[in-house]
Protein backbone atom coordinates (compact mmCIF):
# COMPACT_ATOMS: atom_id res chain seq x y z
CA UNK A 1 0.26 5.33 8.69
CA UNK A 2 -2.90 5.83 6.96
CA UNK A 3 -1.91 9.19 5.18
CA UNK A 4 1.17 7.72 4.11
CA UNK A 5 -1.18 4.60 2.73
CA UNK A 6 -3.43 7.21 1.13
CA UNK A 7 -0.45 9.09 -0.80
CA UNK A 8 0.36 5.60 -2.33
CA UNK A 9 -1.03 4.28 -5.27
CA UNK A 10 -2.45 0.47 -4.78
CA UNK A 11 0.20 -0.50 -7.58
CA UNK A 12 3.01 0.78 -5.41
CA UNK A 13 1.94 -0.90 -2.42
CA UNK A 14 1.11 -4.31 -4.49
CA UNK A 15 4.75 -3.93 -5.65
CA UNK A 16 6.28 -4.04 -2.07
CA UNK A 17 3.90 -6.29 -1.18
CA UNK A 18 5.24 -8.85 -3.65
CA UNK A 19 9.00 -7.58 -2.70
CA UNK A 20 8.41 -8.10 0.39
CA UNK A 21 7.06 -11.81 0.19
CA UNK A 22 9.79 -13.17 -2.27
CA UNK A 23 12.81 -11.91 0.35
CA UNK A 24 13.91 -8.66 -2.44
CA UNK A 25 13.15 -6.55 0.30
CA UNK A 26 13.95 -6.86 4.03
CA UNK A 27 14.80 -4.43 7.12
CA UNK A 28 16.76 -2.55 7.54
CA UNK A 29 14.90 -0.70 4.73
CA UNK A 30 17.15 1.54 2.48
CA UNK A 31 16.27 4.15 -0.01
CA UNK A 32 18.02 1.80 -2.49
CA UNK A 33 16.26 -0.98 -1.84
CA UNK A 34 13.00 0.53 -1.89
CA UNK A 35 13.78 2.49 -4.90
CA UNK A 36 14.02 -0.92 -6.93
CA UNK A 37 10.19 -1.64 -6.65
CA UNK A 38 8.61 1.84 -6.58
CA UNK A 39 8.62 4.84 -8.62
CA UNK A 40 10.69 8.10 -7.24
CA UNK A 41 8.07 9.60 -7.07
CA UNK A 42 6.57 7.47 -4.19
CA UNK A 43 10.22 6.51 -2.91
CA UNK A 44 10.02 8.60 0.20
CA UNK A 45 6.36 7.90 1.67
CA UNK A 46 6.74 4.30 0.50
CA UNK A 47 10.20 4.23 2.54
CA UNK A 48 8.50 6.10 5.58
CA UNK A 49 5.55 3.50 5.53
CA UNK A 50 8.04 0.45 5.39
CA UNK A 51 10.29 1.96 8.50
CA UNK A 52 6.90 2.85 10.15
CA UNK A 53 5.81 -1.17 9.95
CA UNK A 54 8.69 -2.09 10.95
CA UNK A 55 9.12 -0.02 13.97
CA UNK A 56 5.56 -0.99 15.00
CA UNK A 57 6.67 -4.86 14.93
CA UNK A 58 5.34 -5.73 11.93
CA UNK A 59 7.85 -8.52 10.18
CA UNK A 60 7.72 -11.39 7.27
CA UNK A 61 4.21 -12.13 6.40
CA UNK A 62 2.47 -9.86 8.58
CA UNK A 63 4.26 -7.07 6.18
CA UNK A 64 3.11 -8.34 2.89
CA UNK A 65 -0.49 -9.25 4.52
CA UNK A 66 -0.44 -5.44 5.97
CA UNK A 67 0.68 -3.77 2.36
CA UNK A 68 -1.84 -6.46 0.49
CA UNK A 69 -4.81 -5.05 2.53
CA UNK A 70 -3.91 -1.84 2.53
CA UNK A 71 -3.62 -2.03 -1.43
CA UNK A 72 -7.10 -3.35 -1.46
CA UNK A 73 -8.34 -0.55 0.67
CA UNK A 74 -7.06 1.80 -1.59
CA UNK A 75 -8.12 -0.02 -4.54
CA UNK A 76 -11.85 0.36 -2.92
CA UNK A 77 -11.71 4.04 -2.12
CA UNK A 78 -10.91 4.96 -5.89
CA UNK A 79 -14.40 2.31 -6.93
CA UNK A 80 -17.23 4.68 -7.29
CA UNK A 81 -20.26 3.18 -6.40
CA UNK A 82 -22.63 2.49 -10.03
CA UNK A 83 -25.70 5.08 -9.86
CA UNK A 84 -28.37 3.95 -8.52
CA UNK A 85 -31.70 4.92 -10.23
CA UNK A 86 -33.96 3.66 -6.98
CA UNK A 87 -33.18 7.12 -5.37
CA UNK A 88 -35.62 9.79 -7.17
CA UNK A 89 -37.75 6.55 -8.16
CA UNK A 90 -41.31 6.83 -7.13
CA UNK A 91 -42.64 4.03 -4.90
């Protein structure tokens, strides 16, 4: 799951998140379906990682709570951390 959360943009996984929680989207998960709420050019790994929750249980609010936090993570890993100036700074 997590290279298929790392090929998707935080955006994308916002937008299922939010289809998810209002009832537009709901297993069985179709290429359709998904392709109302995400770009083709994430249709197929955003499909995958929808089937993939669902086949590991994952239902309702779990699923938008799961793509919420994984949007978040991904939202963090493209943050660069500020420069620090402390490092070279004599003590």
């Amino acid at each position: 799951m997590s290279a298929l959360v790392a090929r998707l943009s935080p955006a994308t996984l916002e937008a299922l998140a939010s289809a998810t929680e209002r009832g537009a989207l709901t297993p069985p998960f179709s290429k359709a379906g998904v392709g109302r709420v995400v770009s083709l050019t994430e249709l197929t790994d955003a499909l995958a990682l929808m089937e993939e929750l669902r086949a590991a249980g994952v239902t309702d609010q779990g699923l938008t709570a799961s793509l919420r936090l994984a949007a978040a993570a991904r939202r963090a890993s493209e943050t660069k951390a500020p420069p620090s100036l402390e490092k070279g700074h004599p003590q």
